[in-house]
Protein backbone atom coordinates (compact mmCIF):
# COMPACT_ATOMS: atom_id res chain seq x y z
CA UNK A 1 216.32 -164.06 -213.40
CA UNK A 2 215.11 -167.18 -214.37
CA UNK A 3 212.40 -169.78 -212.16
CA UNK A 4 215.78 -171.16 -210.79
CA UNK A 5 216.97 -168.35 -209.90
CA UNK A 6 220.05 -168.48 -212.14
CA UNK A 7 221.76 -165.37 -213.53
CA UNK A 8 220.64 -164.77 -217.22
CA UNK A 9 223.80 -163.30 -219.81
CA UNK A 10 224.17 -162.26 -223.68
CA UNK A 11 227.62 -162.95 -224.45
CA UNK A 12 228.43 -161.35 -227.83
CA UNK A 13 231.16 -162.08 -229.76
CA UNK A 14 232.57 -163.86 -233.04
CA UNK A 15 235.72 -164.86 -231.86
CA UNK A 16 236.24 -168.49 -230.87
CA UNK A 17 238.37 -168.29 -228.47
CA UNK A 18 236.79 -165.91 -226.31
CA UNK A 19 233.41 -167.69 -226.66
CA UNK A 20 234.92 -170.96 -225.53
CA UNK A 21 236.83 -169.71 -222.67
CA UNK A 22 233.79 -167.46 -221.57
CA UNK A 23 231.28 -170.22 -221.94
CA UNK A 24 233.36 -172.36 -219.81
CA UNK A 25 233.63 -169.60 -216.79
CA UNK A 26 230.37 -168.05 -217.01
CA UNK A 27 228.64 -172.10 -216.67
CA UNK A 28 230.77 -172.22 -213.66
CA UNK A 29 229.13 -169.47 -212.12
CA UNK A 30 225.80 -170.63 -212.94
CA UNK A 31 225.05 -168.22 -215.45
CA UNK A 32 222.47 -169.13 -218.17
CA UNK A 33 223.90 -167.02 -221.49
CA UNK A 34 222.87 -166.90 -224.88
CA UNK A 35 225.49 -166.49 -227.32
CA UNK A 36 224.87 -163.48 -229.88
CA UNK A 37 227.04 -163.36 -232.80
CA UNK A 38 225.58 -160.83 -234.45
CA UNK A 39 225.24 -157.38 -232.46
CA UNK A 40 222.11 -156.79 -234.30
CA UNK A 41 220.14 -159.16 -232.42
CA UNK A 42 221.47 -157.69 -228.48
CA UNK A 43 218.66 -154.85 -228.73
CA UNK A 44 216.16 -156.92 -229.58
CA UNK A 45 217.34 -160.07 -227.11
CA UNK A 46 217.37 -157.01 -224.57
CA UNK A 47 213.83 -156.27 -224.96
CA UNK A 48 212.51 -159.75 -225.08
CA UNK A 49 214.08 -160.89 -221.94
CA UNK A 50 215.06 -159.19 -218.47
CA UNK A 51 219.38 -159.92 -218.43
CA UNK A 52 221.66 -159.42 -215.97
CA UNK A 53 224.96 -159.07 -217.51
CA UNK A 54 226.33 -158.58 -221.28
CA UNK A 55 229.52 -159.14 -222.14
CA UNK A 56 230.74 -157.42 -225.05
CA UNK A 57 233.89 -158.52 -227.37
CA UNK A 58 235.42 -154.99 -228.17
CA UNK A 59 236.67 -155.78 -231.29
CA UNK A 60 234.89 -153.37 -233.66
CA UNK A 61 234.63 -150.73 -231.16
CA UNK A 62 232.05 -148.79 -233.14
CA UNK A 63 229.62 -151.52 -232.97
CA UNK A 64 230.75 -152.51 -229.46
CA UNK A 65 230.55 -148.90 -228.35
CA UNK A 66 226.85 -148.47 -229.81
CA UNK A 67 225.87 -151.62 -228.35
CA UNK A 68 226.56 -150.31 -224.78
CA UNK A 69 225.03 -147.05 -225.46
CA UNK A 70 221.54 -148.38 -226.29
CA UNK A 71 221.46 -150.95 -223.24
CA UNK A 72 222.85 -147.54 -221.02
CA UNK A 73 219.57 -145.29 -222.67
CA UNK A 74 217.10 -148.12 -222.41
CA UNK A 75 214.55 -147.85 -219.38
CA UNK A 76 214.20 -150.01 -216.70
CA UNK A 77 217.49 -151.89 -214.39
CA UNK A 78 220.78 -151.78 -216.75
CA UNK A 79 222.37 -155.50 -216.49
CA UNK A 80 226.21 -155.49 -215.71
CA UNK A 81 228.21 -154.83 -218.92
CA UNK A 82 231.75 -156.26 -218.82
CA UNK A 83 234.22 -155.47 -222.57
CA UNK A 84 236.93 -157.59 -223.22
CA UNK A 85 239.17 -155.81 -224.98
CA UNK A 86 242.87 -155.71 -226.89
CA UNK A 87 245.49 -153.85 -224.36
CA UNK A 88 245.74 -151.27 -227.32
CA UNK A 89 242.34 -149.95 -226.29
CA UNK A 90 242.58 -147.49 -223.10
CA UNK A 91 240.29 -149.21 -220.17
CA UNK A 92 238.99 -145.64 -219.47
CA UNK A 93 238.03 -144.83 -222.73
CA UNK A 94 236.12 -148.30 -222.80
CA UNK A 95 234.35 -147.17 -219.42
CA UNK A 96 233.99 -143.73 -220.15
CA UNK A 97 231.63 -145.42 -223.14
CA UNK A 98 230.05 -147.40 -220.30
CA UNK A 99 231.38 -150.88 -219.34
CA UNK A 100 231.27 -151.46 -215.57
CA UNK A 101 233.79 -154.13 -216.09
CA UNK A 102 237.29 -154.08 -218.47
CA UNK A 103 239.06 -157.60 -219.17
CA UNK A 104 242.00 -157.60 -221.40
CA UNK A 105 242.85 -159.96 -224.47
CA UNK A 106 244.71 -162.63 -224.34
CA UNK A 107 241.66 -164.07 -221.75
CA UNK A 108 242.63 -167.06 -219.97
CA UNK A 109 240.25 -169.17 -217.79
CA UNK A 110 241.95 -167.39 -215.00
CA UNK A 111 242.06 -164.03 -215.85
CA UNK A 112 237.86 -164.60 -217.05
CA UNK A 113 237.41 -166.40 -213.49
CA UNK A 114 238.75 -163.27 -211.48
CA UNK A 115 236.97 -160.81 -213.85
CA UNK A 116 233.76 -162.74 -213.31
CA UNK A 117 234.19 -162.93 -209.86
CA UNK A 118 234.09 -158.80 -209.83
CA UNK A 119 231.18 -158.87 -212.12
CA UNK A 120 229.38 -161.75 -209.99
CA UNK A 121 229.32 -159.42 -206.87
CA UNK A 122 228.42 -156.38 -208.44
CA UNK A 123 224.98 -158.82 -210.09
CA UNK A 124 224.14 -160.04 -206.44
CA UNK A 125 224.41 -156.77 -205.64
CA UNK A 126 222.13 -154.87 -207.86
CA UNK A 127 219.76 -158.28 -207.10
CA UNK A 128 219.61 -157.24 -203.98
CA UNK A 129 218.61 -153.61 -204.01
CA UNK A 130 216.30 -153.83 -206.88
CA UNK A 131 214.72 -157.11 -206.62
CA UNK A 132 211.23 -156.79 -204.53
CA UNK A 133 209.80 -159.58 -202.44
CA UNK A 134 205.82 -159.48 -201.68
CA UNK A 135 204.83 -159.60 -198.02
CA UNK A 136 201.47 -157.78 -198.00
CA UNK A 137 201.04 -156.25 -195.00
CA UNK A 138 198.93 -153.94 -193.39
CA UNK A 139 200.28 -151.10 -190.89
CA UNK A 140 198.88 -147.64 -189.92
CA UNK A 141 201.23 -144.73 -191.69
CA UNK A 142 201.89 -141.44 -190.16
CA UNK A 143 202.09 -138.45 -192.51
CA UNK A 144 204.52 -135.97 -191.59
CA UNK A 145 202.90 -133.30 -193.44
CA UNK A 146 199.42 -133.27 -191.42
CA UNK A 147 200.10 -136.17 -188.57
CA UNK A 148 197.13 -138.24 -190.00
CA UNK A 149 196.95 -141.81 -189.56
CA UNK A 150 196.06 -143.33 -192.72
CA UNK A 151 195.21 -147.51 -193.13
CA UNK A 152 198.03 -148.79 -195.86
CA UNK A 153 199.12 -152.32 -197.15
CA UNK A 154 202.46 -152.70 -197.48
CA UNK A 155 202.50 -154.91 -200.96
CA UNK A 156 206.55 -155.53 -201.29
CA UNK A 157 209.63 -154.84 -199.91
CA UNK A 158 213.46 -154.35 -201.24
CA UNK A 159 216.79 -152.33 -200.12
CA UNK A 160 215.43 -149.40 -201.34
CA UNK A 161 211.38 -149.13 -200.66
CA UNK A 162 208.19 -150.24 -200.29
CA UNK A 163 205.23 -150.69 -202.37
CA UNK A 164 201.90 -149.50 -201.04
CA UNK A 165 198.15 -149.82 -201.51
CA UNK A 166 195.73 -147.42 -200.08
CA UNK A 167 192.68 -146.11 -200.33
CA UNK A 168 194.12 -143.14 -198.76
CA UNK A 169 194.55 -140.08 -200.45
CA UNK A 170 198.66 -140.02 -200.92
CA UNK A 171 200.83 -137.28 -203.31
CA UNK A 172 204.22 -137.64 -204.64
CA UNK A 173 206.66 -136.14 -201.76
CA UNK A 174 204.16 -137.66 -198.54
CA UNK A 175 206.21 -138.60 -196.15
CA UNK A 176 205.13 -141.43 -194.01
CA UNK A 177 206.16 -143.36 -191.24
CA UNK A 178 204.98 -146.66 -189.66
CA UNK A 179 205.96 -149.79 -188.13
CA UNK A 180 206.64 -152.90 -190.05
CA UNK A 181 206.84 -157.00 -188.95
CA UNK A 182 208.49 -159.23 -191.71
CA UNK A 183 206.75 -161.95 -192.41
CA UNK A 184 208.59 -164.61 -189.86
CA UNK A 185 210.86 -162.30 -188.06
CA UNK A 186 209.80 -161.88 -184.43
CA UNK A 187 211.02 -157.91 -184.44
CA UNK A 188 209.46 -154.70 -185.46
CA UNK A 189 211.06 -152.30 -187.76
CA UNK A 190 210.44 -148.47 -188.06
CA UNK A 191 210.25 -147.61 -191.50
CA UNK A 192 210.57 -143.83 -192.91
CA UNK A 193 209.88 -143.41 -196.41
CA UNK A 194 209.14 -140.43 -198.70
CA UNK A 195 206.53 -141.28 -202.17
CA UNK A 196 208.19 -141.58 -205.24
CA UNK A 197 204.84 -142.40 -207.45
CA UNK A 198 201.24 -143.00 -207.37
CA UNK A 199 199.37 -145.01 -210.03
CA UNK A 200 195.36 -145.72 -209.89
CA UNK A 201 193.80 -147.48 -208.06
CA UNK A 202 195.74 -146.68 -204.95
CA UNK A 203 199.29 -147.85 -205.59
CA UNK A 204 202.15 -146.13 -204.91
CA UNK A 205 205.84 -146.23 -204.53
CA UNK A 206 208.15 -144.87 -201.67
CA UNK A 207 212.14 -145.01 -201.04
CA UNK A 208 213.43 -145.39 -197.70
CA UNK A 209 214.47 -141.90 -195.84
CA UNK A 210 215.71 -142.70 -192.57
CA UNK A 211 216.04 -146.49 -190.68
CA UNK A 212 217.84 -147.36 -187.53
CA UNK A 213 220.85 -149.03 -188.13
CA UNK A 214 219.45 -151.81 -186.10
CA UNK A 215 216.29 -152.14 -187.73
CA UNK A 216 218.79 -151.90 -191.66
CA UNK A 217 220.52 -154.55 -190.19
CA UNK A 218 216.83 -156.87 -189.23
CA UNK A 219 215.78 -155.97 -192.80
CA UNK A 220 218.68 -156.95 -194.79
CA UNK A 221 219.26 -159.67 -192.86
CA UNK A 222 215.50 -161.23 -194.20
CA UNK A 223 215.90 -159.47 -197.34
CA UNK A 224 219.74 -161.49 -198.00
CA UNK A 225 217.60 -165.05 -196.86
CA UNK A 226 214.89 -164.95 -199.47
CA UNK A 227 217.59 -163.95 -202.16
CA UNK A 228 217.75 -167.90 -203.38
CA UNK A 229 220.60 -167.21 -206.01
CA UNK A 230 222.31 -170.13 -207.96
CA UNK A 231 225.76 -170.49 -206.14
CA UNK A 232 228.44 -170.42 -208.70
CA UNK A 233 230.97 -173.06 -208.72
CA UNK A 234 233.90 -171.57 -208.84
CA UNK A 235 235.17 -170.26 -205.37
């Protein structure tokens, strides 16, 4: 996402229609796109920037098809891919080649307003679960396989894990448990988390195993208020 915390888009296409109708909707949601009319340049506009959604104009559906395929095999957090296609074109066939999201031709500023609005929840969604927030904390971990307290910092925070610094020993597969205060939030929170990578000098990665429903609910509760997203305008 951008410094403003906008939504960033490739919108790829040669057809004018569609790029004057989808310019119009995605503004109105606040999303920043770059217009590609040549597929050629997605890839490499995919690897220069971080985007969030791509939406592809199906109308050679080789090229279309091979554009989705690359951003599906590429590393890293897959933006939202929406096709807009003709109604000759099976919608399963175009998500079986992986589009999240199927609009149909003729588009109309209302059909591309409820489409978006789909696409729109599924982006704050993925925002949400992948996007980390620092806090850098320290806490004393329990390790289930020898009960050892070790010293860790936790570095970040998202829906799905932590990141942690130690100086500590740690091996992919430690479980660890240990309490955790938010930065601002009065409440502790019990985390349970299992490591999912180390990297020298003494980082590592763990997802979340088991939470109280009470404490998910503290922790996406602070997570959801530093997620400052762009509110689109349309409603």
């Amino acid at each position: 996402m951008t410094p403003e915390m906008a939504f960033e888009g490739l919108l790829v296409s040669q057809n004018p229609e569609v790029l004057s109708t989808m310019n119009r909707v995605l503004d109105e949601f606040a999303i920043q796109i770059d217009v590609c009319v040549r597929p050629s340049r997605v890839v490499d506009r995919l690897s220069e920037n971080s985007v969030d959604l791509v939406v592809v104009d199906w109308e050679d559906q080789h090229i279309a098809s091979e554009i989705v395929r690359k951003i599906t095999d590429s590393k890293g957090q897959k933006p939202t891919i929406m096709a807009i296609v003709d109604a000759s074109i099976p919608v399963s066939e175009v998500k079986q080649a992986g589009a999240h999201l199927v609009m149909q031709k003729p588009i109309t500023p209302e059909s591309a307003t409820a489409s978006m609005k789909r696409a729109y929840s599924r982006m704050v969604h993925d925002y949400r679960r992948y996007a980390r927030h620092a806090i850098m904390h320290a806490v004393s971990a329990t390790r289930g396989c020898d009960g050892l307290c070790l010293p860790v910092t936790v570095t970040n925070i998202s829906e799905g894990g932590v990141g942690l610094l130690t100086k500590e020993k740690l091996g992919v597969g430690d479980q660890l448990e240990f309490p955790l205060t938010l930065p601002g939030a009065e409440e502790v929170i019990h985390i349970r988390a299992r490591v999912l990578w180390t990297r020298e000098p003494g980082m590592a990665g763990a997802e979340f195993t088991n939470i109280a429903h009470a404490d998910l609910r503290i922790l996406y509760a602070w997570l959801w208020s530093k997620c400052k997203i762009k509110k689109p305008i349309t409603h």
